[in-house]
N, C-alpha and C. Protein backbone atom coordinates (compact mmCIF):
# COMPACT_ATOMS: atom_id res chain seq x y z
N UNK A 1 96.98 67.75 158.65
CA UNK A 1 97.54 67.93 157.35
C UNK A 1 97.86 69.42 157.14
N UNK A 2 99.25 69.96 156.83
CA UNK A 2 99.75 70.89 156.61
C UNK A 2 99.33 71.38 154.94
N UNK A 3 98.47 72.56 154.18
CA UNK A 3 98.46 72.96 153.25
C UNK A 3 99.86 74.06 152.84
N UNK A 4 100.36 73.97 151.62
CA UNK A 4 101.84 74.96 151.49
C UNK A 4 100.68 76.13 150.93
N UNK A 5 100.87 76.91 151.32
CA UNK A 5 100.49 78.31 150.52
C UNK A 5 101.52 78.96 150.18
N UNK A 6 101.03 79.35 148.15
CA UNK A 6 102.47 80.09 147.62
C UNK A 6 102.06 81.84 148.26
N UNK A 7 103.39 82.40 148.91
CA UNK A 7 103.16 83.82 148.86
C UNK A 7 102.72 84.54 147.66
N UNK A 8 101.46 85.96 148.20
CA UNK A 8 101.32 86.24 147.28
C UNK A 8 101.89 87.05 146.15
N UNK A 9 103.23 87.50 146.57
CA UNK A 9 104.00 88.42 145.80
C UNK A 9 104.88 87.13 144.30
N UNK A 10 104.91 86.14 144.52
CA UNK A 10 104.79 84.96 143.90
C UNK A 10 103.73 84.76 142.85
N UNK A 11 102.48 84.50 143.36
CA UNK A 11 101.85 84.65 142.47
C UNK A 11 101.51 85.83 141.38
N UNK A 12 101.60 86.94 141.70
CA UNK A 12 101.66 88.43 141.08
C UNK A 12 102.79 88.55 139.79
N UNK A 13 103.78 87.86 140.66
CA UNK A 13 105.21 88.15 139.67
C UNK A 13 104.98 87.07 138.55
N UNK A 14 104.15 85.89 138.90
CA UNK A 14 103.67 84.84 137.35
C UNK A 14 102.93 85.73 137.03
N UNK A 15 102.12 85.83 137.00
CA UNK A 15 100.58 86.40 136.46
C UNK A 15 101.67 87.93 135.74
N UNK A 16 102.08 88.62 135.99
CA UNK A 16 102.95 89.57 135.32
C UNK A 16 103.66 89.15 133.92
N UNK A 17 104.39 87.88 134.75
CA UNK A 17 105.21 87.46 133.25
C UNK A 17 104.50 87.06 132.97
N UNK A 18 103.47 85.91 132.65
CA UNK A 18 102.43 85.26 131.77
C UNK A 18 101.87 86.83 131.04
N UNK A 19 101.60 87.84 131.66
CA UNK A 19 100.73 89.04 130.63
C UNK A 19 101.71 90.04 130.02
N UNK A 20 103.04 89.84 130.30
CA UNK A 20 103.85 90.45 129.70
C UNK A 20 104.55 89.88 127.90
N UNK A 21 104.74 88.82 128.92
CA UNK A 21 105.37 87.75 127.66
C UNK A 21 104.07 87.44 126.64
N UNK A 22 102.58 87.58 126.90
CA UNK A 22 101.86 87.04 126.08
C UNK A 22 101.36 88.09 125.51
N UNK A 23 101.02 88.83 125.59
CA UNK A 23 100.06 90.21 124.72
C UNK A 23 101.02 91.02 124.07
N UNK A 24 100.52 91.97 122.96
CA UNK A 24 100.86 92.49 121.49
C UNK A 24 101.83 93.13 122.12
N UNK A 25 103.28 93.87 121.44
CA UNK A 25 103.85 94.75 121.66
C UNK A 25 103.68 95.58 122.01
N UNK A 26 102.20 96.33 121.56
CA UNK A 26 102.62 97.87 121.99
C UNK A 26 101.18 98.01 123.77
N UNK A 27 100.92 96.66 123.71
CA UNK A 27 100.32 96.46 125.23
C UNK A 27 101.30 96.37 126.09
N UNK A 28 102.10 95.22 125.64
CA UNK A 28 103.28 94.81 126.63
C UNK A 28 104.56 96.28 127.16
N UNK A 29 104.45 96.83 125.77
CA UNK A 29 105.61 98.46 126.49
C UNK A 29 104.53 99.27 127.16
N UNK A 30 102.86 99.41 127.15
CA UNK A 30 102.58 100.16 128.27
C UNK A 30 102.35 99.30 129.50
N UNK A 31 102.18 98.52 129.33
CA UNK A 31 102.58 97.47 130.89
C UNK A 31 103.94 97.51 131.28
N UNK A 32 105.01 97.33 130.74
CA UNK A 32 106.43 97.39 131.49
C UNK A 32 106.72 98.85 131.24
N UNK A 33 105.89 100.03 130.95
CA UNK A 33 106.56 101.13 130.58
C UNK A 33 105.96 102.08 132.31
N UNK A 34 104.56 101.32 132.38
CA UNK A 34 104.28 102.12 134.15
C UNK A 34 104.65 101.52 135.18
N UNK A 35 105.22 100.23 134.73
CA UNK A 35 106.52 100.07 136.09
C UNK A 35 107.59 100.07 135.98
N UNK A 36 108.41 100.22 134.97
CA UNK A 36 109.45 100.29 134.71
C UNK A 36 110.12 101.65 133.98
N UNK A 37 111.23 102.31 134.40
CA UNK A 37 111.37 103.37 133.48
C UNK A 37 112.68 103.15 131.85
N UNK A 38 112.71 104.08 130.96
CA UNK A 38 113.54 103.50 130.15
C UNK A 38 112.97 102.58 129.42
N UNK A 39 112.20 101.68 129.39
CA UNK A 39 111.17 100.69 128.46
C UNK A 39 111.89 100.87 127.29
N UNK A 40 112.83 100.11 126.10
CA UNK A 40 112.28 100.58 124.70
C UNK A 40 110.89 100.36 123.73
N UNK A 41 110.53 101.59 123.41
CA UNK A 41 109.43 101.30 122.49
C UNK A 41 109.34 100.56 122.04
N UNK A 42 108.07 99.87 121.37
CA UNK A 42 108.20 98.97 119.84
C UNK A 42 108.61 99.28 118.57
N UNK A 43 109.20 98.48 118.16
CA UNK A 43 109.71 99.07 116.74
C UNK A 43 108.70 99.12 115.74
N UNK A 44 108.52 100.76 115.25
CA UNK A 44 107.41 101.03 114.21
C UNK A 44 107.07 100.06 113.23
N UNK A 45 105.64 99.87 112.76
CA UNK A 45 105.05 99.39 111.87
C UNK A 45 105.06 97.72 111.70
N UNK A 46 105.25 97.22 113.31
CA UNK A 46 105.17 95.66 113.43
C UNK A 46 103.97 95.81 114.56
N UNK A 47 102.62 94.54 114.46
CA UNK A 47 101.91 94.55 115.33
C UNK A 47 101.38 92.94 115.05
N UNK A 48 101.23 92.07 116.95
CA UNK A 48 101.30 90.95 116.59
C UNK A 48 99.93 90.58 116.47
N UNK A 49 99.90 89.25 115.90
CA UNK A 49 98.36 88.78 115.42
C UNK A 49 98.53 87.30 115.46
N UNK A 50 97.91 86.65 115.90
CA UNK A 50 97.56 85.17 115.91
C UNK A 50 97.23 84.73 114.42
N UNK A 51 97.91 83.48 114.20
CA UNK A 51 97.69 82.92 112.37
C UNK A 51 96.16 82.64 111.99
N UNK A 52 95.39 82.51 113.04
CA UNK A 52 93.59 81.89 113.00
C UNK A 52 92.97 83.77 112.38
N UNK A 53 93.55 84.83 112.75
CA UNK A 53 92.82 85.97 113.32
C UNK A 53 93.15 86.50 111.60
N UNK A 54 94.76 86.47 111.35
CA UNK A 54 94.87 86.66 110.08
C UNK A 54 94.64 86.36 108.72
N UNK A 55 94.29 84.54 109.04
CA UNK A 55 93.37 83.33 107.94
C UNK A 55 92.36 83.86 107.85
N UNK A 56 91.26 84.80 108.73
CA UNK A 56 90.26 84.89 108.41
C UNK A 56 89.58 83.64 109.08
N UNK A 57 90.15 82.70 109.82
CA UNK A 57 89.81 81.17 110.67
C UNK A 57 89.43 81.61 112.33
N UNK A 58 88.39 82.10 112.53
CA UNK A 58 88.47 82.74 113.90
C UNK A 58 88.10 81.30 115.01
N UNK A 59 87.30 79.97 114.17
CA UNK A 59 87.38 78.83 115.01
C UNK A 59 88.61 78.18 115.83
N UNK A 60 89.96 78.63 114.88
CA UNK A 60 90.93 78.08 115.47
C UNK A 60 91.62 78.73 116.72
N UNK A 61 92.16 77.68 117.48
CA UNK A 61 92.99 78.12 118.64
C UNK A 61 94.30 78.02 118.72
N UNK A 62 94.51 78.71 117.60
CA UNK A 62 96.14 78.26 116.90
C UNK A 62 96.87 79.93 118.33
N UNK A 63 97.54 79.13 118.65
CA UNK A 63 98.40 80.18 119.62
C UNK A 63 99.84 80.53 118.52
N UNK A 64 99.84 80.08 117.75
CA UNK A 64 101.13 80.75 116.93
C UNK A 64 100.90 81.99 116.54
N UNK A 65 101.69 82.66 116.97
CA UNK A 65 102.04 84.30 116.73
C UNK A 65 102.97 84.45 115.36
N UNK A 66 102.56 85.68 114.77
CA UNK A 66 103.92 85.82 113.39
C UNK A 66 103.31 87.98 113.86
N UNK A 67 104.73 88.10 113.25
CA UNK A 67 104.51 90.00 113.28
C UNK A 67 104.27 90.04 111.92
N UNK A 68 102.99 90.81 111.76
CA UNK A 68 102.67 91.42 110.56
C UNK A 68 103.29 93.10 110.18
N UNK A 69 103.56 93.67 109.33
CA UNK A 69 103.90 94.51 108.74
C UNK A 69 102.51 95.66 108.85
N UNK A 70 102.77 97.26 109.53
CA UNK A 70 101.80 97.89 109.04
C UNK A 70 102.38 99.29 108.70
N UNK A 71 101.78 100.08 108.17
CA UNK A 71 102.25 101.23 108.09
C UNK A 71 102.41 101.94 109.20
N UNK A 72 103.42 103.16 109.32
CA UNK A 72 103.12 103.81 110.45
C UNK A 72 102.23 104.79 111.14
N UNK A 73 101.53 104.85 111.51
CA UNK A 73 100.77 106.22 111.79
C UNK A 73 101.32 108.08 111.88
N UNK A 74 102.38 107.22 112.40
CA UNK A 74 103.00 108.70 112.30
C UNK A 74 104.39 108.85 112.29
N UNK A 75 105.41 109.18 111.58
CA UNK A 75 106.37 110.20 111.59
C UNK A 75 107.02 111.29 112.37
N UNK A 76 107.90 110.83 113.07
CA UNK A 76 108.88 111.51 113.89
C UNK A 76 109.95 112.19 113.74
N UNK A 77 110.29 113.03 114.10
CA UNK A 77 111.69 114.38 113.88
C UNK A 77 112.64 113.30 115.09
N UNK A 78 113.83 112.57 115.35
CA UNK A 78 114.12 112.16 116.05
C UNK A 78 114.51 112.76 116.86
N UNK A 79 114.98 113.82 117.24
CA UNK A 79 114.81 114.50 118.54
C UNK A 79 113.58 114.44 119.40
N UNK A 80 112.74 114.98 118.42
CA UNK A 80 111.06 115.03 119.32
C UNK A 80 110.64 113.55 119.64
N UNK A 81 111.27 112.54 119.67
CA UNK A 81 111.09 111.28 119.37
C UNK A 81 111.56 111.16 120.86
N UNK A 82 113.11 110.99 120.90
CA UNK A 82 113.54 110.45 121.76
C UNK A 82 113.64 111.85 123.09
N UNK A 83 112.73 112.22 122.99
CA UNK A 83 112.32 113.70 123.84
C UNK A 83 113.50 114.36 124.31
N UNK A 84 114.29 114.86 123.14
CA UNK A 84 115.64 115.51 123.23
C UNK A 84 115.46 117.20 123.26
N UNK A 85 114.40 117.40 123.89
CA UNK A 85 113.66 119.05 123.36
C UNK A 85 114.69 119.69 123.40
N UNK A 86 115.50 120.16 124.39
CA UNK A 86 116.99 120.66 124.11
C UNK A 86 117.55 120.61 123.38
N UNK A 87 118.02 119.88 122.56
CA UNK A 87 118.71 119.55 121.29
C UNK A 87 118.50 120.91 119.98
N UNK A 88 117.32 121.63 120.71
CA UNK A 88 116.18 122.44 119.38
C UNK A 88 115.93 123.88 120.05
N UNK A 89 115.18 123.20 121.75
CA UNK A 89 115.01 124.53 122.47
C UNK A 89 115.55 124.99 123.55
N UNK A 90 115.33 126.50 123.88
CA UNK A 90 116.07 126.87 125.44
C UNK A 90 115.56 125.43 126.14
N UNK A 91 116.17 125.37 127.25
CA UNK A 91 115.53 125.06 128.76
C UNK A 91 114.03 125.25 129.02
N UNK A 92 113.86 126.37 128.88
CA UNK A 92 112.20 126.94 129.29
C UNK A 92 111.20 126.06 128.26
N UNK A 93 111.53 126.19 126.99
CA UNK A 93 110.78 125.53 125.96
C UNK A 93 110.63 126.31 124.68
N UNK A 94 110.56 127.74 125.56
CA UNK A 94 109.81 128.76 124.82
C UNK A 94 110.75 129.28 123.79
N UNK A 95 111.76 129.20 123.37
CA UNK A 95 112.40 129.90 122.27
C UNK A 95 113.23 128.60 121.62
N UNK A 96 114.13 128.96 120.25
CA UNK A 96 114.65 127.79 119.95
C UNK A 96 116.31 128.44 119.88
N UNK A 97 116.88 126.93 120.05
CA UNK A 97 118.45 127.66 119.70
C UNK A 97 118.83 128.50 118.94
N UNK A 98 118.18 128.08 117.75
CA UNK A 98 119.25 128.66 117.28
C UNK A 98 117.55 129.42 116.18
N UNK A 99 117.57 130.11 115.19
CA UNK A 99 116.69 130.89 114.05
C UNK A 99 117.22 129.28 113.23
N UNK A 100 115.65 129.24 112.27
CA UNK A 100 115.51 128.48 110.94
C UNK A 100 116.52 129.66 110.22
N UNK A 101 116.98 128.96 109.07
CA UNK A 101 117.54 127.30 109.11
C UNK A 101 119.01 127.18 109.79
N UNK A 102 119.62 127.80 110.21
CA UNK A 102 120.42 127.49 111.53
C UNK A 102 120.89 126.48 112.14
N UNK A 103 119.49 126.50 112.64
CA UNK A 103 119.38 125.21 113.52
C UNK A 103 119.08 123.97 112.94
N UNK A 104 118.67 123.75 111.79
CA UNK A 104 118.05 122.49 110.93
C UNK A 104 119.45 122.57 110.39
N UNK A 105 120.60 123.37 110.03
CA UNK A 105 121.22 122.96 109.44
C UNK A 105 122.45 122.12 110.25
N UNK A 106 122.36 122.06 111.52
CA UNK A 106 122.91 121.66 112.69
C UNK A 106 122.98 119.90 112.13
N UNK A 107 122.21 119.40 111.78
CA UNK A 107 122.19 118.06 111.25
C UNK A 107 121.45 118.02 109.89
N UNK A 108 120.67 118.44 108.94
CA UNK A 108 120.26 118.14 107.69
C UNK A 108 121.14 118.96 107.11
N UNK A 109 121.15 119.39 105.80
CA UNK A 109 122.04 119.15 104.45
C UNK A 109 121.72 121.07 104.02
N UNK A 110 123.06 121.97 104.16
CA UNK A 110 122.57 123.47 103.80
C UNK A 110 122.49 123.51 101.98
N UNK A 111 120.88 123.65 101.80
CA UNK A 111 120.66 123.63 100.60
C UNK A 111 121.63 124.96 99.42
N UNK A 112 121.82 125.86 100.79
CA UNK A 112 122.56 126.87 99.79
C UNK A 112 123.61 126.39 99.11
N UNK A 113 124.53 125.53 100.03
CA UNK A 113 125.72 125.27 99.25
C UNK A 113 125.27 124.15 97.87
N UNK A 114 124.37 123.72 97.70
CA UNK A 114 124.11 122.58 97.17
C UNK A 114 123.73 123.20 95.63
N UNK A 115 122.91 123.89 95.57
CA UNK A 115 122.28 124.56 94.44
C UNK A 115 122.15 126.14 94.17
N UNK A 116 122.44 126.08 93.09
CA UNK A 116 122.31 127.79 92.80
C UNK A 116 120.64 128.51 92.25
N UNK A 117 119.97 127.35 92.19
CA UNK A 117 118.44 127.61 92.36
C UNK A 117 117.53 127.26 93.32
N UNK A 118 117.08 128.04 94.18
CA UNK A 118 117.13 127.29 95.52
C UNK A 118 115.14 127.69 95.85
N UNK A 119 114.36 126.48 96.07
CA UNK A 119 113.00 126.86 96.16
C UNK A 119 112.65 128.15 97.14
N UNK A 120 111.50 128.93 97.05
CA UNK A 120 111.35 129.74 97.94
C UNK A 120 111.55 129.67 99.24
N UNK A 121 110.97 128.46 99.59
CA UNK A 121 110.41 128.26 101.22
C UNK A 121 112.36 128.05 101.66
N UNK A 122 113.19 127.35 100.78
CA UNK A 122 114.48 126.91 101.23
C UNK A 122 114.93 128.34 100.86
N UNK A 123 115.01 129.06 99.78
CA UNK A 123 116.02 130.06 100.08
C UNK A 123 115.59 131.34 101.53
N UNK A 124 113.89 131.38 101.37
CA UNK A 124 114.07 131.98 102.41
C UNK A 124 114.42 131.67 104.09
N UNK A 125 114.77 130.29 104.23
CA UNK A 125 114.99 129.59 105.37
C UNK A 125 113.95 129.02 106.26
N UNK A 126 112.67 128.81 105.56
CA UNK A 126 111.88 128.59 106.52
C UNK A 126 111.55 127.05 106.27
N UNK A 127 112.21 126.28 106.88
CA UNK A 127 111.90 124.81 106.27
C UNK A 127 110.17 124.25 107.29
N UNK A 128 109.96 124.89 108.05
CA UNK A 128 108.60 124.87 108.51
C UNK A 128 107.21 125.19 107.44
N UNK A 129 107.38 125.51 106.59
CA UNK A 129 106.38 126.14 105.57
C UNK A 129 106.35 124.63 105.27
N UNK A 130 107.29 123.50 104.65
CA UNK A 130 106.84 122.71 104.36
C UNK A 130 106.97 121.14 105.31
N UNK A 131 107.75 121.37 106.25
CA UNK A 131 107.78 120.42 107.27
C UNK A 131 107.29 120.62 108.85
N UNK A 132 107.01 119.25 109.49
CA UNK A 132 106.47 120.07 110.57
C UNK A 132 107.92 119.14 111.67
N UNK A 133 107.95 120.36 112.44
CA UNK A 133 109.03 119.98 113.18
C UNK A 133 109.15 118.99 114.21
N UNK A 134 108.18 118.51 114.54
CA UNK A 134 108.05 117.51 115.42
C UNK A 134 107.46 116.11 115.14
N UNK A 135 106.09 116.18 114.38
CA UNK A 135 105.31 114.81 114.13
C UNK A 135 104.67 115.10 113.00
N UNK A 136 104.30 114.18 111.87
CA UNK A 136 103.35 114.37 110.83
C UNK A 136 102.85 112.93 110.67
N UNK A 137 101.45 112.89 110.05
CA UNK A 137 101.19 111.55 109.58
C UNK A 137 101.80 111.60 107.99
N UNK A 138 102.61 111.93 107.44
CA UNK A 138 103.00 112.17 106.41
C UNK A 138 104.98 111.82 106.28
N UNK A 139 105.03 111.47 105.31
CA UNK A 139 106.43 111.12 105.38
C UNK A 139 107.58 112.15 105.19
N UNK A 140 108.70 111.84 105.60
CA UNK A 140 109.89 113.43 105.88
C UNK A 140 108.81 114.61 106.34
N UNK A 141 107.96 113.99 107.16
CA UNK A 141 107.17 115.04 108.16
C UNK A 141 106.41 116.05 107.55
N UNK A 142 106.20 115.95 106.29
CA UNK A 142 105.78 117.17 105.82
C UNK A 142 104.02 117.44 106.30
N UNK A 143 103.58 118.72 106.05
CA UNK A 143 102.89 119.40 106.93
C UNK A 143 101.57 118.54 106.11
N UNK A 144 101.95 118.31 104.48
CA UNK A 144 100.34 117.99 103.93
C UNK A 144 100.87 116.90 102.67
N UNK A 145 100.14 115.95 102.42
CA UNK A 145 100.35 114.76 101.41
C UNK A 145 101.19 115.56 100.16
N UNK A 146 102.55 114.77 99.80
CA UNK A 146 103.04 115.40 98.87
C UNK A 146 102.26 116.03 97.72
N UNK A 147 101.54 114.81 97.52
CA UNK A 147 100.85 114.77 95.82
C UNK A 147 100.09 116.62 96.25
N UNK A 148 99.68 117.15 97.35
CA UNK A 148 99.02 118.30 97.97
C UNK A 148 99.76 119.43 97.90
N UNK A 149 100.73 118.80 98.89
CA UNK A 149 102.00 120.13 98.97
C UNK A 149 101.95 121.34 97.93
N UNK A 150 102.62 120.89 96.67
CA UNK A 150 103.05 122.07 96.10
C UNK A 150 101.66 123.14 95.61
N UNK A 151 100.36 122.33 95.46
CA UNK A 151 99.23 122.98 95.32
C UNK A 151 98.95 123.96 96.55
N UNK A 152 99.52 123.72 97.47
CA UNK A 152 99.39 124.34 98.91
C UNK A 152 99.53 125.72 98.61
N UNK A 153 100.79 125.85 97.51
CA UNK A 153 101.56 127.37 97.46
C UNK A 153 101.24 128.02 95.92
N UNK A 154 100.84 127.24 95.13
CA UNK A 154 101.25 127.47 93.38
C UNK A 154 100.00 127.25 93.08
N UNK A 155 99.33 127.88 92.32
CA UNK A 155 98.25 128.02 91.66
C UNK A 155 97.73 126.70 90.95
N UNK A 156 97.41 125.82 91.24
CA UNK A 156 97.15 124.45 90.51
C UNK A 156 96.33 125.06 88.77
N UNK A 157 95.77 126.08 88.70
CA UNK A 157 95.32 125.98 87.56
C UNK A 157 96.42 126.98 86.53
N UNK A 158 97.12 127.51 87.51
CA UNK A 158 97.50 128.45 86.63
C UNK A 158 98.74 126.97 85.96
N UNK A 159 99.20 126.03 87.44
CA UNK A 159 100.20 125.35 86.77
C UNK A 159 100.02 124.50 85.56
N UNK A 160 98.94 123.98 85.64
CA UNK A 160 98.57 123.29 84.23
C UNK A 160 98.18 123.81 83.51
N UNK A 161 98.28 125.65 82.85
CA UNK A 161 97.74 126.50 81.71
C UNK A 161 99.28 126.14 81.43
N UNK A 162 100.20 126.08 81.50
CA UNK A 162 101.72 125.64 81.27
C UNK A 162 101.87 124.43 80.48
N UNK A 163 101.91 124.94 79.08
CA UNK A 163 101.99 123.81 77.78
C UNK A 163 103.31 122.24 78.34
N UNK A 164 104.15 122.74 78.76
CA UNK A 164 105.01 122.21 79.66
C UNK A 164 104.45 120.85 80.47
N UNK A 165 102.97 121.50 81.22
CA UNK A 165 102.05 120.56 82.06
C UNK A 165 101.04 119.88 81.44
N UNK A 166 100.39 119.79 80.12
CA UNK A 166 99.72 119.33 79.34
C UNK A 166 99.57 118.00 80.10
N UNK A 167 100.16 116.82 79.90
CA UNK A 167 100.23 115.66 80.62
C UNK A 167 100.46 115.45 81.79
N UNK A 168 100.90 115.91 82.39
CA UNK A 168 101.49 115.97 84.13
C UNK A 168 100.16 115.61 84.73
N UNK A 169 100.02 114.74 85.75
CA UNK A 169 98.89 115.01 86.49
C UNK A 169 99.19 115.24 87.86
N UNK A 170 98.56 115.65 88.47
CA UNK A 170 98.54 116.16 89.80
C UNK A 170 99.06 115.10 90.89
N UNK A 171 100.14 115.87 91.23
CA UNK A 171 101.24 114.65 92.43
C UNK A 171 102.50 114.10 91.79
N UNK A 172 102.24 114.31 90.45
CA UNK A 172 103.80 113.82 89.84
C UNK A 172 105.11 115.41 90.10
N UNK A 173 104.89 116.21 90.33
CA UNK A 173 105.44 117.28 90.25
C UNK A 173 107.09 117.02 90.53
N UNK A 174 107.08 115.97 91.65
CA UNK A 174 108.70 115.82 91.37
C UNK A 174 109.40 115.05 90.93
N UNK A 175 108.84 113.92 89.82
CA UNK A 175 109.54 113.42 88.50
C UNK A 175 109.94 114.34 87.92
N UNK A 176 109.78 116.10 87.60
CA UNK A 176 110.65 116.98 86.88
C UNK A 176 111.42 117.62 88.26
N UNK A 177 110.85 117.91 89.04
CA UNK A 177 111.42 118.99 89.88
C UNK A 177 112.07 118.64 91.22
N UNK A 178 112.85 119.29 91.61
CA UNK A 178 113.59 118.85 92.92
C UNK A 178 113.00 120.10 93.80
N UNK A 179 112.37 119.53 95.21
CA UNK A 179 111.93 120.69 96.34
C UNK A 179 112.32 121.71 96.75
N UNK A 180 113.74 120.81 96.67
CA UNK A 180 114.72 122.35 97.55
C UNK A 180 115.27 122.64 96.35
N UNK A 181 115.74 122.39 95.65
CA UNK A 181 116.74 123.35 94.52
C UNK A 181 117.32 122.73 93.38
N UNK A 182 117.90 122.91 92.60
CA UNK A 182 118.48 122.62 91.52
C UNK A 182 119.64 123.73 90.77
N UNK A 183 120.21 123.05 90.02
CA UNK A 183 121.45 123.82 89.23
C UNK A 183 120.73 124.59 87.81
N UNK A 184 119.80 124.22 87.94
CA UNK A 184 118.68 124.35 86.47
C UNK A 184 117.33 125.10 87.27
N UNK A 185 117.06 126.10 86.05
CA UNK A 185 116.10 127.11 86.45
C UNK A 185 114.90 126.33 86.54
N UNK A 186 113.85 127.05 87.13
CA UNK A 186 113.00 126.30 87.97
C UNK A 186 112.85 124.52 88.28
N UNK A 187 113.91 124.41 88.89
CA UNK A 187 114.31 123.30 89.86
C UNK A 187 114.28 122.34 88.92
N UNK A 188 114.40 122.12 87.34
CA UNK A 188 114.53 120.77 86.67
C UNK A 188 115.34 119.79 87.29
């Protein structure tokens, strides 16, 4: 009696797709991402979960998958994203194309032309004081939680001795004010 034996490069290539096709997104892109080059990432703030795991039903062996919604961890400059370092710096690494804001104005919006009151950190060109150029856990990258930010630079007590601030509480600051600038004295 003749036994068939499957080759083993056969069996490897199931056992691959069975662990490719079955585990979470962001398992499955570092599994096809160290053999394969080019991989696309997962798309931010989806991660999969079995319907038993999310019921709170951990008895069940429900194999139905659904993508849940999460926040993102972190915030990307899309250059530094899609590792375009060039796009920003020499070759070497070590210097950047072009001087702030220059170079930010290469693709974002030149606040000068926009407003004739223009915040410090923007008129003096340093959009790094309040963003970070590459990654933040914070949204439009900024360096520290908005509601934080402007306390970062401005006297929090002196701002609420300002009859003006009586009600304001801390983090609303830009329901009156715009960051970068305004046509109206202090940034209304």
């Amino acid at each position: 009696m003749k036994i068939c034996r499957t080759p083993n490069y056969i069996i490897l290539l199931l056992a691959f797709t069975f662990a490719v096709n079955t585990c979470a997104p962001n398992i499955r892109y570092k599994v096809l991402s160290l053999v394969f080059d080019g991989v696309p990432a997962p798309k931010n703030g989806s991660a999969l979960t079995t319907d038993s795991l999310q019921n709170g039903n951990t008895k069940s062996n429900s194999l139905t998958r659904r993508v849940i919604s999460a926040k993102p961890k972190n915030f990307y400059h899309p250059p530094y994203q899609e590792r375009s370092c060039n796009n920003c710096h020499s070759k070497s690494g070590s210097s950047l194309l072009k001087p702030q804001p220059q170079l930010c104005y290469e693709c974002h919006d030149d606040f000068n032309d926009e407003y004739s009151v223009l915040h410090g950190p923007v008129a003096s060109g340093n959009c790094t004081s309040c963003h970070n150029p590459h990654m933040s856990k914070n949204e439009n990258l900024l360096r520290v939680k908005k509601e934080q930010l402007c306390f970062y630079c401005h006297e929090s007590a002196l701002v609420f001795q300002n009859e003006n601030h009586e009600d304001v509480e801390p983090g609303d600051c830009m329901d009156c004010h715009n960051v970068h600038g305004s046509d109206e004295k202090f940034m209304l």
